[in-house]
C-alpha atoms as a PDB file:
ATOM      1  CA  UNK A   1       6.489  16.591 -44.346  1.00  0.00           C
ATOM      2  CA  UNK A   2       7.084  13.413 -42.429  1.00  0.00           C
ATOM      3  CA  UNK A   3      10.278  12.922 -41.010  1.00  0.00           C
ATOM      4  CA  UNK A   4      12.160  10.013 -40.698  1.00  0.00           C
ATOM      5  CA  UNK A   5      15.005   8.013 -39.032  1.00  0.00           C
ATOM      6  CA  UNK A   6      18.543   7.082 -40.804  1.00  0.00           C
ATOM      7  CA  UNK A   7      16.730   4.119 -41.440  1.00  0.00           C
ATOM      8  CA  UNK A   8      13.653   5.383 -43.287  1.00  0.00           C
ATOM      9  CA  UNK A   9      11.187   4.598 -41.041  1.00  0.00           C
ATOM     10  CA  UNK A  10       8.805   7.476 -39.760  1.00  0.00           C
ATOM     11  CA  UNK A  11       9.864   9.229 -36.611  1.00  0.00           C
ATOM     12  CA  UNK A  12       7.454   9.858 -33.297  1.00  0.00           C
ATOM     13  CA  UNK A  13       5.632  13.343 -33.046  1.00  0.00           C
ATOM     14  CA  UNK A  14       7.486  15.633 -30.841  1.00  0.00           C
ATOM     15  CA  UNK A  15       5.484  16.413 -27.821  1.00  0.00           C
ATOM     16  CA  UNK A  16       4.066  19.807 -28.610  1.00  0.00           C
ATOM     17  CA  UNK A  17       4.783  23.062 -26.641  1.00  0.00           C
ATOM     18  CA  UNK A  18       1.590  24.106 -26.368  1.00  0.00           C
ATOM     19  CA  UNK A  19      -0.093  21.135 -24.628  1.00  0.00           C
ATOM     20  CA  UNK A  20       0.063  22.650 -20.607  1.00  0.00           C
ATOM     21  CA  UNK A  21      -1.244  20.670 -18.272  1.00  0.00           C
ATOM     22  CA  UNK A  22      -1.617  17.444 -20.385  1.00  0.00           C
ATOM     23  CA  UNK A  23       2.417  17.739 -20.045  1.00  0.00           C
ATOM     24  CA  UNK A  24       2.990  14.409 -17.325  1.00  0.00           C
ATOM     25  CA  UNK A  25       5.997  15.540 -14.693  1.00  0.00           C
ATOM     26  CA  UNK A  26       8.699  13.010 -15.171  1.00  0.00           C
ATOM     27  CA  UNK A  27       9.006  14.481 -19.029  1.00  0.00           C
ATOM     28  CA  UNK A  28      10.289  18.093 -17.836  1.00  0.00           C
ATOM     29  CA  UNK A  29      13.592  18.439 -16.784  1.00  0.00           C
ATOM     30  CA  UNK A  30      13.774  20.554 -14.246  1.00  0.00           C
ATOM     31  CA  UNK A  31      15.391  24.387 -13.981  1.00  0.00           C
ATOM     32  CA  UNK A  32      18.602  24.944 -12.339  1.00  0.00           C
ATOM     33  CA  UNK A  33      17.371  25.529  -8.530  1.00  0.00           C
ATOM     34  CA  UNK A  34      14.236  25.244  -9.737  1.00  0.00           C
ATOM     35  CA  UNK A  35      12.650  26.342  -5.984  1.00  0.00           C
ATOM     36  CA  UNK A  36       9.273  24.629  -5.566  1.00  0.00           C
ATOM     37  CA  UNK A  37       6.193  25.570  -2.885  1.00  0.00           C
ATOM     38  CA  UNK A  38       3.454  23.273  -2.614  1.00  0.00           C
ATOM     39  CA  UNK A  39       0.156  23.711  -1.791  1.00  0.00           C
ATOM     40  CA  UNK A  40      -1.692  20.815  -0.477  1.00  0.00           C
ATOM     41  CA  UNK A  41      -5.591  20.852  -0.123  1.00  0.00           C
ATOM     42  CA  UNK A  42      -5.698  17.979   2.883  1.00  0.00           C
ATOM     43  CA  UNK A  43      -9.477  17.110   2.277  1.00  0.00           C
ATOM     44  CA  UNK A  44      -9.256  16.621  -1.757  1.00  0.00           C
ATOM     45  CA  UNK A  45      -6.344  14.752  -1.220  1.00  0.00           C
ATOM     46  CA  UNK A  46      -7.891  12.619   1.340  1.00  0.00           C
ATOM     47  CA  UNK A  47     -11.052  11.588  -0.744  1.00  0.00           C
ATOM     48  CA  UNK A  48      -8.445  11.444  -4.110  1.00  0.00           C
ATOM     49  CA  UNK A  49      -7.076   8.817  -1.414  1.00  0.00           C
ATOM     50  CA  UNK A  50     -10.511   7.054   0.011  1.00  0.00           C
ATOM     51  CA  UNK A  51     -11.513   6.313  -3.600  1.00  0.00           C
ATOM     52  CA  UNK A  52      -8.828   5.596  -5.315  1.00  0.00           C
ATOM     53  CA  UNK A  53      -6.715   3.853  -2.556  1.00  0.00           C
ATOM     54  CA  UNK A  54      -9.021   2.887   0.494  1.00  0.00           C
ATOM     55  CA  UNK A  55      -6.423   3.642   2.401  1.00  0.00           C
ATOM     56  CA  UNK A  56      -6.434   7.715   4.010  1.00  0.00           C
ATOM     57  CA  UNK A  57      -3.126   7.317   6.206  1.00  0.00           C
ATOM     58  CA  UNK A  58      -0.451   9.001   4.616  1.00  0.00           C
ATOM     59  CA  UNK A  59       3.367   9.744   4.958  1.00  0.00           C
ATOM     60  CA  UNK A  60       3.174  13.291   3.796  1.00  0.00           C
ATOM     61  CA  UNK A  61       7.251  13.601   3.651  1.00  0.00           C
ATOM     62  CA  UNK A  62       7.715  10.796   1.418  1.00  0.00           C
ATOM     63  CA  UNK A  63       4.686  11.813  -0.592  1.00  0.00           C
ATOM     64  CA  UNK A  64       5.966  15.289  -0.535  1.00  0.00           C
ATOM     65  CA  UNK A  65       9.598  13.952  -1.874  1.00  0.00           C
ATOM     66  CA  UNK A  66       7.921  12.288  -4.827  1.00  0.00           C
ATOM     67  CA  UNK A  67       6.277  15.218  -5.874  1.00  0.00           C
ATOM     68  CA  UNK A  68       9.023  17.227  -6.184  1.00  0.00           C
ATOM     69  CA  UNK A  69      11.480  14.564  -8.241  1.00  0.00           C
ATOM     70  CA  UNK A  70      14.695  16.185  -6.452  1.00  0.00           C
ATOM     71  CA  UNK A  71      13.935  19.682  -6.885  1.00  0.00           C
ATOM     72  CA  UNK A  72      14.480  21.838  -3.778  1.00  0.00           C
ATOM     73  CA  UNK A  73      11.637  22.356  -1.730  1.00  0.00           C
ATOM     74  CA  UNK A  74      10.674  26.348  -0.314  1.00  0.00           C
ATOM     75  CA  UNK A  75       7.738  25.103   1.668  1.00  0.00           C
ATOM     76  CA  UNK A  76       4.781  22.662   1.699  1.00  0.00           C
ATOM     77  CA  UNK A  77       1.400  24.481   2.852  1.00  0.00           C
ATOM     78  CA  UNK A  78      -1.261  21.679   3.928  1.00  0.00           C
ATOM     79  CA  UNK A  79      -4.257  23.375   4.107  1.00  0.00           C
ATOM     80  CA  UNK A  80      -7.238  21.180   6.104  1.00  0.00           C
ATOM     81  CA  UNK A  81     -10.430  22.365   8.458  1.00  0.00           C
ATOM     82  CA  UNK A  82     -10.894  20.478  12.234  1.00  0.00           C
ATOM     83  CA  UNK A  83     -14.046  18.267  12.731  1.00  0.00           C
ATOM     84  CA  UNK A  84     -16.259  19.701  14.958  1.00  0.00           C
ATOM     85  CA  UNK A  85     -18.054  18.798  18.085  1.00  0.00           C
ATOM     86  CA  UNK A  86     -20.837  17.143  15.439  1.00  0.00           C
ATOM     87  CA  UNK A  87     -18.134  14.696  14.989  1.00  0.00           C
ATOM     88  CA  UNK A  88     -16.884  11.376  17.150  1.00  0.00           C
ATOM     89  CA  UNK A  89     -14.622  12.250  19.598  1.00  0.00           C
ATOM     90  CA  UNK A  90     -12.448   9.335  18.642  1.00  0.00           C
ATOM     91  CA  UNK A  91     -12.140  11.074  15.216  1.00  0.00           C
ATOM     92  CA  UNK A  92     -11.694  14.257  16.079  1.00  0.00           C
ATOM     93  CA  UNK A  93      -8.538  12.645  18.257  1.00  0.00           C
ATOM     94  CA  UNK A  94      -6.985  11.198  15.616  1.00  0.00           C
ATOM     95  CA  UNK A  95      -7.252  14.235  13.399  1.00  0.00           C
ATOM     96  CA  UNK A  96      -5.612  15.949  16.104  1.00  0.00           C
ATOM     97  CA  UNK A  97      -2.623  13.743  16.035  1.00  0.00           C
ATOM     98  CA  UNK A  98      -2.294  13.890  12.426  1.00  0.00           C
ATOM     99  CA  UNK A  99      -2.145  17.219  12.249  1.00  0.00           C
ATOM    100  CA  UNK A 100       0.301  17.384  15.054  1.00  0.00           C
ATOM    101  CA  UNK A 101       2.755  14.773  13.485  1.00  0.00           C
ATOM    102  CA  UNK A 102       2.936  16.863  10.172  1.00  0.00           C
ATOM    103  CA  UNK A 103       4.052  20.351  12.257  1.00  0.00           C
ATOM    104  CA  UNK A 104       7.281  17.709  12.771  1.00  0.00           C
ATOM    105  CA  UNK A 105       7.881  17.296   9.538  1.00  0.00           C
ATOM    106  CA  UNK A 106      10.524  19.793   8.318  1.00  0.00           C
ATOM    107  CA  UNK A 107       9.432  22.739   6.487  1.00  0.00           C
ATOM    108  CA  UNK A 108       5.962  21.765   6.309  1.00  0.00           C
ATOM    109  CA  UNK A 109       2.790  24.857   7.741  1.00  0.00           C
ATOM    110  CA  UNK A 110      -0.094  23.533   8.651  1.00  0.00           C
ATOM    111  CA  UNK A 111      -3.222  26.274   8.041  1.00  0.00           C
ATOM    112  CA  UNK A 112      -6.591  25.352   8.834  1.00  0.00           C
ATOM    113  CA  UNK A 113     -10.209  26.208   7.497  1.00  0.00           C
ATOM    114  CA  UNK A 114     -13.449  26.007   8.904  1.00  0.00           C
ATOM    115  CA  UNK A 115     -16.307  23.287   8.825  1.00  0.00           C
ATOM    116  CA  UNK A 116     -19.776  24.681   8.057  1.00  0.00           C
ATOM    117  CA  UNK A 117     -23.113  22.922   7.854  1.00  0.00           C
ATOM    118  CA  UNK A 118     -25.370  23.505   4.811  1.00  0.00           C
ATOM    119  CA  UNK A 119     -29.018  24.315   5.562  1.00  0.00           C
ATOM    120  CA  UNK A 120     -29.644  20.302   3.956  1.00  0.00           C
ATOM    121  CA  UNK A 121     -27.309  19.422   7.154  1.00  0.00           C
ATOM    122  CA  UNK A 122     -24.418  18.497   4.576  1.00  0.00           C
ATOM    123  CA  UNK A 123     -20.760  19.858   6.061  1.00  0.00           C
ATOM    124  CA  UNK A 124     -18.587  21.966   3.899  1.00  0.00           C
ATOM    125  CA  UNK A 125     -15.226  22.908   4.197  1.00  0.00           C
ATOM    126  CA  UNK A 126     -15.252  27.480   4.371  1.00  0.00           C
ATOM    127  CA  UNK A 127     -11.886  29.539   3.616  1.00  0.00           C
ATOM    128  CA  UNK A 128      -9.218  26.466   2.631  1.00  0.00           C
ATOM    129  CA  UNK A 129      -9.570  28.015  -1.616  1.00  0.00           C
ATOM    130  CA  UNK A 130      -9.455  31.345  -0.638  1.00  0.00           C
ATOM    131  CA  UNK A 131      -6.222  30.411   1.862  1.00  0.00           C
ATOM    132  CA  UNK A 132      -4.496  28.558  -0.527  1.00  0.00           C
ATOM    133  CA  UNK A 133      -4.840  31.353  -3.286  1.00  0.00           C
ATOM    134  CA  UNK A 134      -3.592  34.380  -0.797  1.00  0.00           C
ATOM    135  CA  UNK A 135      -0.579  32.286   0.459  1.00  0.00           C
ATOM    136  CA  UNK A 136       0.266  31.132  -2.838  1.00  0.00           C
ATOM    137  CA  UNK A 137       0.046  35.081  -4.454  1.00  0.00           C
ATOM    138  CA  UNK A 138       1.832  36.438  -1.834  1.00  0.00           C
ATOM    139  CA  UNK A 139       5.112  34.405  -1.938  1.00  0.00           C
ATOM    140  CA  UNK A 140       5.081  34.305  -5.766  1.00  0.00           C
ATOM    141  CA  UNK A 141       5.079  38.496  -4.834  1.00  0.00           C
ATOM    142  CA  UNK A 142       7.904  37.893  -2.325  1.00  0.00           C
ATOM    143  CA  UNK A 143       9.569  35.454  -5.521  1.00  0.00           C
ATOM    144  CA  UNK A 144       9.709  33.266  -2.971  1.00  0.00           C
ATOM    145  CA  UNK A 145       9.776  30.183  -4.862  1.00  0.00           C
ATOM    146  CA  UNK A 146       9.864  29.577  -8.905  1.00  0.00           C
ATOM    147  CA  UNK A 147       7.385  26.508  -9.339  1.00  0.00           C
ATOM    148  CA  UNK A 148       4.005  26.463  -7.397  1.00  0.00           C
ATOM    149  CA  UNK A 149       2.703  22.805  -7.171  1.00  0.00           C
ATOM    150  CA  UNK A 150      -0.679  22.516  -6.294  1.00  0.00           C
ATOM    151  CA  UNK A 151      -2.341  19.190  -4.812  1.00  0.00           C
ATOM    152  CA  UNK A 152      -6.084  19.281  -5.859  1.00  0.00           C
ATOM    153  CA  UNK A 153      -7.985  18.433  -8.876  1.00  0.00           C
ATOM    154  CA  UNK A 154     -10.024  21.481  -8.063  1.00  0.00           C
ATOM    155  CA  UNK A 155     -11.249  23.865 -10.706  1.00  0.00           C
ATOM    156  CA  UNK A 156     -12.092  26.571  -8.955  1.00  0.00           C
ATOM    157  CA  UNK A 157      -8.254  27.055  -8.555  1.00  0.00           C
ATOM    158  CA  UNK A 158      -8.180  28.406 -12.585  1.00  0.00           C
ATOM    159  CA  UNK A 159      -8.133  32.010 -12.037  1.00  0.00           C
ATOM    160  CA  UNK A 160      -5.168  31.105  -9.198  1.00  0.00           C
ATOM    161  CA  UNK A 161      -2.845  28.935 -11.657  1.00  0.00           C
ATOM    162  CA  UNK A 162      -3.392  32.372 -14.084  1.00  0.00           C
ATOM    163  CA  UNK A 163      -2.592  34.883 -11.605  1.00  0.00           C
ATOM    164  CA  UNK A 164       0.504  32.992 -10.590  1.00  0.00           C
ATOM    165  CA  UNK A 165       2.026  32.513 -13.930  1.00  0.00           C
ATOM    166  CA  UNK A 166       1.269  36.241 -14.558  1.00  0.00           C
ATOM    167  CA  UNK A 167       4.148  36.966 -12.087  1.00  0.00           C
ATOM    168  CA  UNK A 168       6.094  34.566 -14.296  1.00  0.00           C
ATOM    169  CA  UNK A 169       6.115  31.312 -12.530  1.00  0.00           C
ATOM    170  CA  UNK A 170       5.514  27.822 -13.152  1.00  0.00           C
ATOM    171  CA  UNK A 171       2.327  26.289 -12.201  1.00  0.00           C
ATOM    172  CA  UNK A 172       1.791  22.258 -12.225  1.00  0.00           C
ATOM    173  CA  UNK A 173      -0.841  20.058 -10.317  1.00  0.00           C
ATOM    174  CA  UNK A 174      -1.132  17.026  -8.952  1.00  0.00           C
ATOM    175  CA  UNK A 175      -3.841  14.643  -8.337  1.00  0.00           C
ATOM    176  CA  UNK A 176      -5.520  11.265  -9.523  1.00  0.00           C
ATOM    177  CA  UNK A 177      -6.619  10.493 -13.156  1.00  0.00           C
ATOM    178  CA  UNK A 178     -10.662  10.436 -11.406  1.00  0.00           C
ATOM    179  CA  UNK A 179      -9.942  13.697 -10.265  1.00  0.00           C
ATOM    180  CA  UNK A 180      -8.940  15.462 -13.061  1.00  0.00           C
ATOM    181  CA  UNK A 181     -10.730  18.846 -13.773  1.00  0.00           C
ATOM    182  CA  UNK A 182     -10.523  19.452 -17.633  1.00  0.00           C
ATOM    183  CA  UNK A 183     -10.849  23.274 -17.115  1.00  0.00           C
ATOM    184  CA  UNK A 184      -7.703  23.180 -14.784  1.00  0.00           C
ATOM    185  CA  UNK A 185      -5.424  20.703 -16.557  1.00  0.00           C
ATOM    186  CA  UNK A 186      -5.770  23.138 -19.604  1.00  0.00           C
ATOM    187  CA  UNK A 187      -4.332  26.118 -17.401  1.00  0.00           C
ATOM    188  CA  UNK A 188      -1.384  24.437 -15.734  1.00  0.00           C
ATOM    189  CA  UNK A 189       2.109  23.746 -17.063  1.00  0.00           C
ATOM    190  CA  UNK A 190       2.365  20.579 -16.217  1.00  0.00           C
ATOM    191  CA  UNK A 191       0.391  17.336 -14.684  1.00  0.00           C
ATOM    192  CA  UNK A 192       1.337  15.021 -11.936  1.00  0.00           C
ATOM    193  CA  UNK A 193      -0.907  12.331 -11.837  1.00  0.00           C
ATOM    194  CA  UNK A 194      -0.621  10.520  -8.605  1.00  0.00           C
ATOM    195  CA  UNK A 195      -1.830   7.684  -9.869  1.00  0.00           C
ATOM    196  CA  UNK A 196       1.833   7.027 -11.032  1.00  0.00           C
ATOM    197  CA  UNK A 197       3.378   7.569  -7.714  1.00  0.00           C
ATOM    198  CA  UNK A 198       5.102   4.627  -5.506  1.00  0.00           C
ATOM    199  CA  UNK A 199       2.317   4.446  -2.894  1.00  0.00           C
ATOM    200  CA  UNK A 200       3.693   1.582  -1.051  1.00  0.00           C
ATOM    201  CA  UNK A 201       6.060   3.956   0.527  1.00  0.00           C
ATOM    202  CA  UNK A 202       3.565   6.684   0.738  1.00  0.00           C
ATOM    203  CA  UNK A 203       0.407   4.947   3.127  1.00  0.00           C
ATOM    204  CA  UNK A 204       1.271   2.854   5.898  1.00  0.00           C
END
């Protein structure tokens, strides 16, 4: 049966329960002291960025108050691996700093990874998945916060989002609309797509 307004006319499909991460942010309301703990992977965020924005510098507090729409935040966990010596030491600098000026931003951890070179030479980031997953178990064990928000469009992070909502909490993502994993925006509650964020107060 079709439903319809006082006026006759056909009203809009409700947004169905069942639709996870397809859900966009700004449509839930959020849960009385809803606590939130996000869990940033620095280098997917940083190419999401390159691509999408060609622009890489980034005020994490501001992006970090977008994210969670007013919600009280636990912690934010920005997870990221040093160059190494293979790299310019003008770069590896400037990484430094960076890294530095987010340990001054309140209630933010910095936890770092390792770089490891590939037998074709390529360099790949070692540990920052498995980092992210035993931080983000471990305080949804302590019930440490009620919504984990992940930054990546990874989806090796599947079996994660499941294991975290088996100890009953909330599970979105955020990342850009290029990013987007199918297998991972089917697991997760809900969808930020940073595409939609106010990025003239985010990069400088």
């Amino acid at each position: 049966m079709v439903e319809r307004d006082s006026s006759g006319r056909p009203t809009k499909p409700k947004e169905r329960a069942d639709q996870g991460g397809q859900r966009r942010g700004g449509g839930r309301p959020s849960l009385p002291g809803e606590r939130v703990a996000i869990f940033i992977d620095g280098s997917n965020l940083y190419n999401g960025m390159r691509e999408n924005l060609r622009n890489t510098r980034v005020n994490l507090a501001e992006l970090i108050s977008q994210l969670l729409r007013e919600r009280p935040l636990f912690r934010t966990y920005y997870y990221n691996a040093p160059l190494t010596e293979d790299y310019d030491e003008e770069l590896r600098e400037g990484q430094a700093r960076f890294f530095d000026s987010l340990r001054r931003i309140p209630y933010v951890t910095v936890r770092f990874g390792k770089l490891h070179r590939r037998p074709d030479g390529a360099m790949v980031e070692k540990g920052i998945d498995v980092a992210i997953a035993v931080e983000a178990l471990s305080l949804a064990h302590q019930d440490a916060y009620d919504t984990a928000l992940l930054v990546s469009g990874d989806g090796d992070y599947v079996e994660l989002v499941e294991a975290i909502k088996r100890l009953g909490k909330h599970v979105e993502c955020a990342m850009f609309r290029n990013q987007s994993a199918g297998t991972l925006l089917e697991h997760v509650d809900v969808y930020q797509n940073l595409d939609e964020l106010d990025w003239s107060r985010i990069v400088f």
